[in-house]
C-alpha atoms as a PDB file:
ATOM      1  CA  UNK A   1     -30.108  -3.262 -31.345  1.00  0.00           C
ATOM      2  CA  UNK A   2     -28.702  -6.335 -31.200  1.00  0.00           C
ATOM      3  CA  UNK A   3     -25.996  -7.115 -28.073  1.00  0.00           C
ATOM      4  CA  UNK A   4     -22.651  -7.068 -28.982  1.00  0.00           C
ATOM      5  CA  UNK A   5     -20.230 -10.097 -27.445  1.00  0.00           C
ATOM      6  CA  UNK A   6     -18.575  -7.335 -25.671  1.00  0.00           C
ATOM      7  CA  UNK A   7     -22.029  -6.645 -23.991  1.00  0.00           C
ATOM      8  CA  UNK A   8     -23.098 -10.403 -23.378  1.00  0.00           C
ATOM      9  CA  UNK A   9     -19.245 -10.651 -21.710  1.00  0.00           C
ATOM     10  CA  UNK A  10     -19.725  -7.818 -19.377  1.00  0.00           C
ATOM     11  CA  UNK A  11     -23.662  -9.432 -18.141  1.00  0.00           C
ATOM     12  CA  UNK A  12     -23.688  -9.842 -14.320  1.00  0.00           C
ATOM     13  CA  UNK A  13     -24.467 -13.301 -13.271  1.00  0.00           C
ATOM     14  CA  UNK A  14     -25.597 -14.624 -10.009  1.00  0.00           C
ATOM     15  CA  UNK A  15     -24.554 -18.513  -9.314  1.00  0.00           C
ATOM     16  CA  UNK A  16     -26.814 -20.205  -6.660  1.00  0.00           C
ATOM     17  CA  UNK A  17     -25.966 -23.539  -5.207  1.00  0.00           C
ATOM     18  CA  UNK A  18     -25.565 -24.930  -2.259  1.00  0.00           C
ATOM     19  CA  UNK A  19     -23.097 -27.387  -3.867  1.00  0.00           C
ATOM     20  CA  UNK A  20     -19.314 -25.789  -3.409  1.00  0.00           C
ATOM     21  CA  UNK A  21     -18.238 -27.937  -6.122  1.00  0.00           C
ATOM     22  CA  UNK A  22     -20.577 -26.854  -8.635  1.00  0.00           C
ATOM     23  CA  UNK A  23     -20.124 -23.102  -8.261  1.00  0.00           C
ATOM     24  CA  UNK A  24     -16.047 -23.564  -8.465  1.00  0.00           C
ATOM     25  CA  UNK A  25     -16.731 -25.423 -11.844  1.00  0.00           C
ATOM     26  CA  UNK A  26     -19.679 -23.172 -13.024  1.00  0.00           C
ATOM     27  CA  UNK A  27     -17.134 -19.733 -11.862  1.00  0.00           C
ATOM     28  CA  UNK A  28     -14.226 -21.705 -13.655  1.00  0.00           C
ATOM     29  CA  UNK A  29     -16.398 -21.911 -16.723  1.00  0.00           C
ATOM     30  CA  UNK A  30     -17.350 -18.558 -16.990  1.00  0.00           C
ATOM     31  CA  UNK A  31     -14.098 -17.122 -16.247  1.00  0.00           C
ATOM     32  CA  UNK A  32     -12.675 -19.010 -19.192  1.00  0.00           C
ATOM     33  CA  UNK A  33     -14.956 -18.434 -21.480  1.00  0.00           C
ATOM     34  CA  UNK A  34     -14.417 -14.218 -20.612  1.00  0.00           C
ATOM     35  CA  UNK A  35     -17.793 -13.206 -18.306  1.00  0.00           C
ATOM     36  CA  UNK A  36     -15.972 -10.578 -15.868  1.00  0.00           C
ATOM     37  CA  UNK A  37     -19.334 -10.230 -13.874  1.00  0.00           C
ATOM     38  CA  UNK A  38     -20.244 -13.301 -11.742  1.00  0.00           C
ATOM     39  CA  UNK A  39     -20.753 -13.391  -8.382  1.00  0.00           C
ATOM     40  CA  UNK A  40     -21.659 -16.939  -6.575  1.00  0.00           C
ATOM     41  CA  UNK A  41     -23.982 -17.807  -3.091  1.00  0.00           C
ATOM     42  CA  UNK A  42     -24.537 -21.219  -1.449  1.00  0.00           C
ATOM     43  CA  UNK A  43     -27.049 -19.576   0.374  1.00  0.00           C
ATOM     44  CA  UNK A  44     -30.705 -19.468  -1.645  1.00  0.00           C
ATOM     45  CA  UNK A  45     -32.738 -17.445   1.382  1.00  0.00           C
ATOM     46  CA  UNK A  46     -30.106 -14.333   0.045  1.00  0.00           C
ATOM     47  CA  UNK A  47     -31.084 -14.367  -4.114  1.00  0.00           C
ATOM     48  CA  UNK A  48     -34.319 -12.084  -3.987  1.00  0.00           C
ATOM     49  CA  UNK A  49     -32.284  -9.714  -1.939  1.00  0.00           C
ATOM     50  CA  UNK A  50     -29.546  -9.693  -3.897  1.00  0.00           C
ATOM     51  CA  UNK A  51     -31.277  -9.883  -7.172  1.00  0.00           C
ATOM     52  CA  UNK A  52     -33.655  -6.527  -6.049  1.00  0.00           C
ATOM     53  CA  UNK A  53     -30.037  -4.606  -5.468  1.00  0.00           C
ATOM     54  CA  UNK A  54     -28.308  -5.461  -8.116  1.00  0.00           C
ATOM     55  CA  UNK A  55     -30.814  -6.922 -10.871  1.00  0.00           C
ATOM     56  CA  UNK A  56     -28.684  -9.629 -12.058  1.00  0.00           C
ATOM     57  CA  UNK A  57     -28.775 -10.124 -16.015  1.00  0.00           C
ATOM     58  CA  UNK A  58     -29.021 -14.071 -15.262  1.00  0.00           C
ATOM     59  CA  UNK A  59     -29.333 -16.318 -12.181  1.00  0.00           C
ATOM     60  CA  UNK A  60     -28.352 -19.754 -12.484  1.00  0.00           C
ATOM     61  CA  UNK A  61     -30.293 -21.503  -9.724  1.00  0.00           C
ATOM     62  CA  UNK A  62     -30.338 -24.650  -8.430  1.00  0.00           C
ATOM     63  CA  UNK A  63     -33.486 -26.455  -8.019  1.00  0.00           C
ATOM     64  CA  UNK A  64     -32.628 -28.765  -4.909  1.00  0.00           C
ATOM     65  CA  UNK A  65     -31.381 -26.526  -1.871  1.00  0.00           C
ATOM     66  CA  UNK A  66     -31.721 -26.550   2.064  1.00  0.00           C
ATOM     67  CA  UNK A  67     -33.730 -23.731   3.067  1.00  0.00           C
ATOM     68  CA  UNK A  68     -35.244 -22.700   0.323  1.00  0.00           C
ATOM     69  CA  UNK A  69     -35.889 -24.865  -2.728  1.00  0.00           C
ATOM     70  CA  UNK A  70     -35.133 -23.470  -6.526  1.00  0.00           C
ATOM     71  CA  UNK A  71     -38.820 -22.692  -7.162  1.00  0.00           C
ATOM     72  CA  UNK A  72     -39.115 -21.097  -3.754  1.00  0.00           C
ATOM     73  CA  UNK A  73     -36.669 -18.913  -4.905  1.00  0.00           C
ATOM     74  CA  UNK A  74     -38.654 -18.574  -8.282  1.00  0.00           C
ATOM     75  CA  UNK A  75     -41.795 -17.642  -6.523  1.00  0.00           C
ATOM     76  CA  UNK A  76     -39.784 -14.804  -4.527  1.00  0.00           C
ATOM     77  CA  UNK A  77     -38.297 -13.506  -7.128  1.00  0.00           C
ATOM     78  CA  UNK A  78     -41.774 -13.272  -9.625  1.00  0.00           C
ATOM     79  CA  UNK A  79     -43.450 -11.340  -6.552  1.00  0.00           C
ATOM     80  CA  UNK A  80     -40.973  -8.278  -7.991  1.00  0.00           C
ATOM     81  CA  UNK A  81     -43.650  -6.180  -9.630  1.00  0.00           C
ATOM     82  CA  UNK A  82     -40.981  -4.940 -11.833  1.00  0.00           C
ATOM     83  CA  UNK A  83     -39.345  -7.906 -13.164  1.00  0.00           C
ATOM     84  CA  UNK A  84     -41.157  -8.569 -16.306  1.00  0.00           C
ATOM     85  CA  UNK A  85     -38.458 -10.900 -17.301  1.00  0.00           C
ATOM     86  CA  UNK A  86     -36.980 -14.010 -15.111  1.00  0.00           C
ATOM     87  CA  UNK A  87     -33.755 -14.239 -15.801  1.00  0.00           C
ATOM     88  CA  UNK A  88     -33.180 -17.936 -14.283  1.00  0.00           C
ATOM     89  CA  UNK A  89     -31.512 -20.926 -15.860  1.00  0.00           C
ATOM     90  CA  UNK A  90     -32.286 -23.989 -13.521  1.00  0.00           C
ATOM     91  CA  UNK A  91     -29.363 -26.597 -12.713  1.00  0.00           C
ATOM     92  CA  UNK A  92     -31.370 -29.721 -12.448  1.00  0.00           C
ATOM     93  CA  UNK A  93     -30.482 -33.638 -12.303  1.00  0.00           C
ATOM     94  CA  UNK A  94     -34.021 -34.804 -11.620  1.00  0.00           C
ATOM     95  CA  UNK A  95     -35.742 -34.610 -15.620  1.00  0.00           C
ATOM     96  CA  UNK A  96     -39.048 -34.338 -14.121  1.00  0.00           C
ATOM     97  CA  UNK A  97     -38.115 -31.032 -12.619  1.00  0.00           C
ATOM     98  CA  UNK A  98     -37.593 -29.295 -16.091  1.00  0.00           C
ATOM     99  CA  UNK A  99     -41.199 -28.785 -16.944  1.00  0.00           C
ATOM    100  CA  UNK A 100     -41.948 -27.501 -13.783  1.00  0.00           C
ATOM    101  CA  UNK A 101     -39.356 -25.280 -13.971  1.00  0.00           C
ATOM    102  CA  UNK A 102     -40.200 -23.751 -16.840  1.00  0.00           C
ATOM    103  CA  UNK A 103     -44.179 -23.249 -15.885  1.00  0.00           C
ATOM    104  CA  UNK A 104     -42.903 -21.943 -12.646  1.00  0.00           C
ATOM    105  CA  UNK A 105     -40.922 -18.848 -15.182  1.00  0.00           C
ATOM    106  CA  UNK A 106     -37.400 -20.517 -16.001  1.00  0.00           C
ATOM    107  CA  UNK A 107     -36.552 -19.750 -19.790  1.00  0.00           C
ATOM    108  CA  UNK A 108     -33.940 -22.322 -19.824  1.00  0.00           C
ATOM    109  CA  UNK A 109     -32.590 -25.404 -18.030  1.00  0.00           C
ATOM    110  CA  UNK A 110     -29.053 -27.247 -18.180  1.00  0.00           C
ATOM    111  CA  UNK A 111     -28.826 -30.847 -16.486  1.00  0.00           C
ATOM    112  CA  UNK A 112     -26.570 -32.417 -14.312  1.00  0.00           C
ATOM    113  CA  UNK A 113     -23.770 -33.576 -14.739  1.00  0.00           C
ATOM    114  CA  UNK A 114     -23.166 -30.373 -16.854  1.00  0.00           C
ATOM    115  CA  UNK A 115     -22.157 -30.919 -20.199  1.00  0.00           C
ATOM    116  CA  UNK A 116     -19.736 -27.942 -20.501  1.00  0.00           C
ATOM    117  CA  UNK A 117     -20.388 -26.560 -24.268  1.00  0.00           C
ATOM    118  CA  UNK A 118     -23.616 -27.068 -23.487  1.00  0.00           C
ATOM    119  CA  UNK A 119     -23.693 -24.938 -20.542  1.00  0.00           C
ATOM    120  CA  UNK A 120     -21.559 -21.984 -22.454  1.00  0.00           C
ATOM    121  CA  UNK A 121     -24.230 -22.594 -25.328  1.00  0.00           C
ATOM    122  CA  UNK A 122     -27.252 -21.718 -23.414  1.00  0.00           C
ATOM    123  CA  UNK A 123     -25.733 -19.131 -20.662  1.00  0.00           C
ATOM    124  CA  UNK A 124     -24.331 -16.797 -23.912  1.00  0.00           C
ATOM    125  CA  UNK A 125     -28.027 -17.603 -25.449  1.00  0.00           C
ATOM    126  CA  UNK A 126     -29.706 -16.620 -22.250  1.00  0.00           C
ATOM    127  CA  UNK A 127     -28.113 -13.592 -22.141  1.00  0.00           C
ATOM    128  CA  UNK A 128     -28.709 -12.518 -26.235  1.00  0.00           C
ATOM    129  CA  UNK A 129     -32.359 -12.684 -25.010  1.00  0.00           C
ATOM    130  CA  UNK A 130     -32.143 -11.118 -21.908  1.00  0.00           C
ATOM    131  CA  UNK A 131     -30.322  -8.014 -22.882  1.00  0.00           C
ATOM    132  CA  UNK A 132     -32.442  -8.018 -25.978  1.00  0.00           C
ATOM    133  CA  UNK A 133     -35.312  -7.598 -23.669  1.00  0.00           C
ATOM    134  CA  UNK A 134     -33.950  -5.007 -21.594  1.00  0.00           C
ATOM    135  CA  UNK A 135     -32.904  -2.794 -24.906  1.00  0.00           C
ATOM    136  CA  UNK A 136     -36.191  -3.051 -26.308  1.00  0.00           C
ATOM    137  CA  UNK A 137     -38.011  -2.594 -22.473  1.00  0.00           C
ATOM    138  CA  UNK A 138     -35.628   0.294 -22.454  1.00  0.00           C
ATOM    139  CA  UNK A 139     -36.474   1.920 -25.848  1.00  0.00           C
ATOM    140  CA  UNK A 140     -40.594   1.879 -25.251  1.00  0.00           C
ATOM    141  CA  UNK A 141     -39.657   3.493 -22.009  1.00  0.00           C
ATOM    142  CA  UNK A 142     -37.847   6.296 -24.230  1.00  0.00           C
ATOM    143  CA  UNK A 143     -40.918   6.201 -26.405  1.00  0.00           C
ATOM    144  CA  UNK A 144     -43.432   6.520 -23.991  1.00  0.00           C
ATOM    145  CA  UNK A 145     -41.831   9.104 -22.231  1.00  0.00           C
ATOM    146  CA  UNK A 146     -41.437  10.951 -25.754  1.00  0.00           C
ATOM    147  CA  UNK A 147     -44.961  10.683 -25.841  1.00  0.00           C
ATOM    148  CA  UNK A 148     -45.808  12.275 -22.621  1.00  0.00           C
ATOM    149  CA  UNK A 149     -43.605  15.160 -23.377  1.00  0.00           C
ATOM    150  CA  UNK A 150     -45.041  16.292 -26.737  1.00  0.00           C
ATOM    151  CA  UNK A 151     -48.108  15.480 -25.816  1.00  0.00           C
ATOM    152  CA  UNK A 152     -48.282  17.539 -22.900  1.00  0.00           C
ATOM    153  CA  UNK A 153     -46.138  20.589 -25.267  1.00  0.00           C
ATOM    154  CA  UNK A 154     -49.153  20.064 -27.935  1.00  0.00           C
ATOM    155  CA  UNK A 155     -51.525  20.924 -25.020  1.00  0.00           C
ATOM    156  CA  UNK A 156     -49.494  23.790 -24.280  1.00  0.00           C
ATOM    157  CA  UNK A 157     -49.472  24.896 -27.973  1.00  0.00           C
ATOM    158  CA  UNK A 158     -53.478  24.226 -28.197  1.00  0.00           C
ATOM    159  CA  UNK A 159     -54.190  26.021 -25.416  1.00  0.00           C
ATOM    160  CA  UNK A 160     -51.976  29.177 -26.281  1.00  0.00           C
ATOM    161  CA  UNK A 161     -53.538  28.981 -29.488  1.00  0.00           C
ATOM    162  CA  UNK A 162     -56.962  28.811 -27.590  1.00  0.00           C
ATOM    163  CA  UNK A 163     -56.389  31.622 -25.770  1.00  0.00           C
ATOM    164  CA  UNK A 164     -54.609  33.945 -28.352  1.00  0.00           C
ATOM    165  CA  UNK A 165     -57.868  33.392 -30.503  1.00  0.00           C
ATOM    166  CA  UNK A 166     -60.133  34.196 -27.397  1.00  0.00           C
ATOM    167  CA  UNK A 167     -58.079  37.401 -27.390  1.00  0.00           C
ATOM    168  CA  UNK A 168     -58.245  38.223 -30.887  1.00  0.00           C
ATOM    169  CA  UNK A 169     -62.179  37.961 -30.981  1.00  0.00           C
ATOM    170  CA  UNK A 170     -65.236  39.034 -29.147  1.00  0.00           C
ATOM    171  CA  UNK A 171     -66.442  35.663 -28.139  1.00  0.00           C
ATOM    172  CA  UNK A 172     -64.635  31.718 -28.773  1.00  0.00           C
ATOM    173  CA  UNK A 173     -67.092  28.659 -27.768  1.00  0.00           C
ATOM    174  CA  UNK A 174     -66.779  24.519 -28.132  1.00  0.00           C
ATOM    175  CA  UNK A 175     -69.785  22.343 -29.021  1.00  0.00           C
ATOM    176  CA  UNK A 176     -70.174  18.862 -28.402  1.00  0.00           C
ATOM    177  CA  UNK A 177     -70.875  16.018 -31.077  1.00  0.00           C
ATOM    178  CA  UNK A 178     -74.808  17.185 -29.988  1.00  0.00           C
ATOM    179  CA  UNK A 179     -74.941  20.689 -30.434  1.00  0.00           C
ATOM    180  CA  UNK A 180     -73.910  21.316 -26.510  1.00  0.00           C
ATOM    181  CA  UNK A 181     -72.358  24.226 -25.760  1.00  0.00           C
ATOM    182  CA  UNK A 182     -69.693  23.101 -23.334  1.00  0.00           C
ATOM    183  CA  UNK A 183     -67.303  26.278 -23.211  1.00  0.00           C
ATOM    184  CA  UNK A 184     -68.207  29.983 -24.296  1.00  0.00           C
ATOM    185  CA  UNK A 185     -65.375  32.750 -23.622  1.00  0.00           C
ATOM    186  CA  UNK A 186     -66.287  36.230 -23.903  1.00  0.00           C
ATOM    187  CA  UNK A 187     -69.755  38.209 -23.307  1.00  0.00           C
ATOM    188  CA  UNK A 188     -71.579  35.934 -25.710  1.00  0.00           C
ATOM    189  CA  UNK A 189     -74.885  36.399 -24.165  1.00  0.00           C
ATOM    190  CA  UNK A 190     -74.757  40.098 -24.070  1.00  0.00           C
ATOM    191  CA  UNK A 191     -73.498  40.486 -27.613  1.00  0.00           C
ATOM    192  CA  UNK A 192     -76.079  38.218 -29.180  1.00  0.00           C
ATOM    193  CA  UNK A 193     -78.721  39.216 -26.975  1.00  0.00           C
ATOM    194  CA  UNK A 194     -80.127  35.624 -27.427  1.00  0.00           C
ATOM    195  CA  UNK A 195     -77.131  33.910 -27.010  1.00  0.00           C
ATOM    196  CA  UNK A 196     -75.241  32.231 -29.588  1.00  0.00           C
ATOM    197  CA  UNK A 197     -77.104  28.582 -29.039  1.00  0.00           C
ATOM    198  CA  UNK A 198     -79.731  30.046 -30.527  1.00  0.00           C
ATOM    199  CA  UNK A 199     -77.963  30.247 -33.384  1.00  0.00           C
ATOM    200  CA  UNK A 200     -75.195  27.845 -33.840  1.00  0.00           C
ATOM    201  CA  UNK A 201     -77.772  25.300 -32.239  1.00  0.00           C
ATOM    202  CA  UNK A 202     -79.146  22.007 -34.313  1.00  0.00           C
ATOM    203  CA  UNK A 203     -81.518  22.810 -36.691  1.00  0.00           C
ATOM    204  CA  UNK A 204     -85.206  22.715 -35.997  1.00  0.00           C
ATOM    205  CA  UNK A 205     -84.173  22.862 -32.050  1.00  0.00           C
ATOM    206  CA  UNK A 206     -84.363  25.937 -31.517  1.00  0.00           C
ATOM    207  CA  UNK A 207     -86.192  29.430 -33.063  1.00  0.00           C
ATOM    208  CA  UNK A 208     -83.941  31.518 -34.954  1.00  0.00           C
ATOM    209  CA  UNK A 209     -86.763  34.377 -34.170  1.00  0.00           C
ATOM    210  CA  UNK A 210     -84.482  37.852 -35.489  1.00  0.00           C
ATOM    211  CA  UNK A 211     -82.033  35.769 -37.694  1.00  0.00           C
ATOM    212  CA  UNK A 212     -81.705  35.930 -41.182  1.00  0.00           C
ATOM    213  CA  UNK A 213     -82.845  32.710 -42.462  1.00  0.00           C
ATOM    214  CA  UNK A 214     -81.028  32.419 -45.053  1.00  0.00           C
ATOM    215  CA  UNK A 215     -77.682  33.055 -43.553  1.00  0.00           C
ATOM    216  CA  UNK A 216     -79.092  30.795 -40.479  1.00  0.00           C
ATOM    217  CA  UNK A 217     -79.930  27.600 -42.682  1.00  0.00           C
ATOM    218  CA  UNK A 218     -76.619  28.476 -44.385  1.00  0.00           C
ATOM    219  CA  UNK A 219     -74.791  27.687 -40.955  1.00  0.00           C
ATOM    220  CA  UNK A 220     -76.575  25.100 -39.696  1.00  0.00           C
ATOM    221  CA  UNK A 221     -76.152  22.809 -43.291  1.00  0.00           C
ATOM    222  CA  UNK A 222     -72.129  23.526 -42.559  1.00  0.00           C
ATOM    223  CA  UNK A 223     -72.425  22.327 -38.995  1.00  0.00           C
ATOM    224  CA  UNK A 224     -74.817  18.999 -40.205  1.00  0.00           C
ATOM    225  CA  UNK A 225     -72.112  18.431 -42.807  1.00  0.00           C
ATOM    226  CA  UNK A 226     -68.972  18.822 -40.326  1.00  0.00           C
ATOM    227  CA  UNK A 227     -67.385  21.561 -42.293  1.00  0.00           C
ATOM    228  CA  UNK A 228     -64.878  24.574 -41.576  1.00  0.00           C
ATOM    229  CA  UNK A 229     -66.238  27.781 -42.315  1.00  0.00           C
ATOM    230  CA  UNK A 230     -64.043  31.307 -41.952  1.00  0.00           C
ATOM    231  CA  UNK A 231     -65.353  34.717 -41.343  1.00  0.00           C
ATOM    232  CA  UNK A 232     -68.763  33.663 -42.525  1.00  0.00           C
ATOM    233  CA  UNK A 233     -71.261  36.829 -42.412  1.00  0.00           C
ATOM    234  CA  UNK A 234     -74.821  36.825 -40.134  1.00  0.00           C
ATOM    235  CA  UNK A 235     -76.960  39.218 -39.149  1.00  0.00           C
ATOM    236  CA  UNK A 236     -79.935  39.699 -37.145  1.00  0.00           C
ATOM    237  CA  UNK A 237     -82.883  42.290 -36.073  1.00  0.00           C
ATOM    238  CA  UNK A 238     -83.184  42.633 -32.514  1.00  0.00           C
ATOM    239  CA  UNK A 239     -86.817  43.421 -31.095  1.00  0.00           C
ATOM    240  CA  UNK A 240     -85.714  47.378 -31.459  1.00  0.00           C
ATOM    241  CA  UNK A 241     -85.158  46.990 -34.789  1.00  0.00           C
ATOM    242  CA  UNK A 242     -81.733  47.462 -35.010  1.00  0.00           C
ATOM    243  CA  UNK A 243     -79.801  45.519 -37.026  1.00  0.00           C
ATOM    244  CA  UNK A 244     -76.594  44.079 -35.356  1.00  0.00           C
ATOM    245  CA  UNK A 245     -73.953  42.147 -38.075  1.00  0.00           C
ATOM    246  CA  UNK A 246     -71.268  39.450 -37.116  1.00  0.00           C
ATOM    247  CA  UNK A 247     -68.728  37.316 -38.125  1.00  0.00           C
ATOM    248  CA  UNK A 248     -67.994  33.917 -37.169  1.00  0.00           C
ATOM    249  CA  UNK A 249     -64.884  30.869 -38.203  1.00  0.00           C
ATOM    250  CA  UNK A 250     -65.670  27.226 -37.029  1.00  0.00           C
ATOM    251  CA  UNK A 251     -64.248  23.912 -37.743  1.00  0.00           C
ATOM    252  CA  UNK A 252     -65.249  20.640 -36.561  1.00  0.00           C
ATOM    253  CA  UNK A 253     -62.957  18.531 -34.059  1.00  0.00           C
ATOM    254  CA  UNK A 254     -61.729  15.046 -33.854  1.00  0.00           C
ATOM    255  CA  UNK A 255     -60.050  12.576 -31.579  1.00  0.00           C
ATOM    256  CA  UNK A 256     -57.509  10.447 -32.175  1.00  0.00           C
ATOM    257  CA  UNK A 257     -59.714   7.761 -33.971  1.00  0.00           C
ATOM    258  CA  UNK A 258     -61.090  10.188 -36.425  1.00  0.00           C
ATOM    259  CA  UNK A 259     -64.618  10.510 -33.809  1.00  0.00           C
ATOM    260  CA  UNK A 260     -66.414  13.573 -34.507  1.00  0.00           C
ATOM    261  CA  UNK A 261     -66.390  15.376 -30.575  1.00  0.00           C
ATOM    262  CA  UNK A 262     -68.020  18.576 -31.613  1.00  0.00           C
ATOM    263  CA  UNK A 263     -67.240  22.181 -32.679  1.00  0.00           C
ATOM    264  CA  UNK A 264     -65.508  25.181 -31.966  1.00  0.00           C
ATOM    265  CA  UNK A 265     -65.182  28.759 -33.166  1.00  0.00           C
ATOM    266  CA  UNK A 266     -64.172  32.405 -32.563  1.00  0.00           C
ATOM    267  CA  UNK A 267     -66.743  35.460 -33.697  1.00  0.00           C
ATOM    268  CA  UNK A 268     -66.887  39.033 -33.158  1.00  0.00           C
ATOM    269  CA  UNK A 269     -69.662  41.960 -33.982  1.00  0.00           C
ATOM    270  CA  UNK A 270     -68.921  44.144 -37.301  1.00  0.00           C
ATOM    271  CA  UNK A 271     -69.532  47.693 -35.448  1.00  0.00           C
ATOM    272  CA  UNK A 272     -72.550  48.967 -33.758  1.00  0.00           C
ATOM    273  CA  UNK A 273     -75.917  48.247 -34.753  1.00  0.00           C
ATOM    274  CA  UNK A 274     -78.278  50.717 -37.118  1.00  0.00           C
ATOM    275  CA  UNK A 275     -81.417  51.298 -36.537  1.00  0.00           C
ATOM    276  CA  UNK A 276     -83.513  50.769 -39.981  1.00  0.00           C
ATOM    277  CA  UNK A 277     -84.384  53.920 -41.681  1.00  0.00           C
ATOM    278  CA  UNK A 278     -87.417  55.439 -41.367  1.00  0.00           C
ATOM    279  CA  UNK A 279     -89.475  56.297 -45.248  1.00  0.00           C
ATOM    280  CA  UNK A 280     -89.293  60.350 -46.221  1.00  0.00           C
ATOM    281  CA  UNK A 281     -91.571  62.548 -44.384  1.00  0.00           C
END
């Protein structure tokens, strides 16, 4: 949003010169022209202090000082690891200065003697810019921190989710983008006998020995293609004979980017097992 005059009026301003006369006329100027917020020092070893506690909107500095010089002051102040923004107008009568100002992190520079509308002209531009900056600075820090939260509430959700399906079922397991099981929930061993790699592994890596084949090619051409199956039907023989019959949902997962990162899935045993009937006596 762009800053109203009202805002650009109300900007705090820091004056630094050692020259009395110069912040009397620079103060007079401002006053007139309606800034409420300026504050003056002759004194340039003060500015970083000042400018850490109060964060001054705009600092006009001057370059040629006792103590410390203008882009003394400059190098102070861009040690802040959190000013991402100088704020500095340099008061300079030496033209050779300007350019160096400006590589040193000045965004502007008015010359001396001051040409008055000039000096109004590039202070209230200064200050467009600067609290241009700080709204949009100020709205990605909204953003990002919008970010964090839903983020972190989508986690929530996904894991509720996770574990309400974990409860609902006999067994819930993940797969990496290779077929690695990474997570299993549940007595998937025990139910399965021979685990449920054996199955839901790659095909041709492993021996679906007691599968049906049919059902087990029919799984592994949905896990090759990266598609969601729901309640799909298996069954297997185990080496007593009995036949044990399951259900199983899957559906691939993603990243961000669209990345394939694996699977995941919930699955549960249909009743007990029967034992194949025996022919008539």
């Amino acid at each position: 949003m762009k800053p109203t005059p009202e805002d650009i009026l109300r900007s705090t301003i820091l004056i630094v010169d050692d020259q009395e006369a110069n912040v009397r006329l620079l103060e007079r100027l401002l006053g007139e022209a309606g800034y409420t917020n300026v504050s003056s020092t002759t004194d340039s070893r003060t500015v970083v202090a000042r400018h850490l506690e109060h964060k001054f909107d705009l600092i006009l500095l001057d370059l040629e000082m006792p103590h410390l010089t203008g882009f003394e002051v400059m190098d102070g102040l861009n040690r802040d690891p959190n000013e991402g923004y100088l704020p500095v107008i340099v008061l300079t009568a030496q033209p050779a200065h300007k350019l160096r100002a400006l590589q040193a992190g000045a965004k502007d520079f008015v010359s001396k003697p001051f040409d008055l509308l000039e000096v109004k002209t590039r202070i209230h531009n200064m200050l467009e810019v600067r609290l241009l900056y700080r709204s949009i600075a100020g709205f990605n820090e909204i953003l990002e921190q919008t970010v964090r939260e839903r983020t972190e509430k989508l986690r929530e959700s996904e894991e509720r989710f996770r574990r309400l399906t974990e409860l609902s079922s006999d067994w819930y397991w993940e797969q990496n983008e290779t077929g690695d099981f990474v997570r299993t929930s549940g007595p998937v061993l025990e139910t399965l006998d021979i685990g449920m790699d054996v199955f839901l592994g790659q095909a041709g890596r492993v021996d679906p020995s007691g599968w049906n084949v049919a059902e087990h090619r029919q799984l592994q051409d949905m896990i090759a293609n990266r598609q969601p199956f729901l309640d799909f039907a298996f069954s297997r023989i185990d080496s007593a004979g009995t036949t044990h019959r399951y259900r199983a949902s899957g559906e691939p997962i993603f990243d961000g980017t669209g990345r394939f990162k694996g699977y995941r899935g919930i699955g549960a045993e249909l009743g007990g097992g029967a034992a194949p009937k025996e022919s008539g006596s």
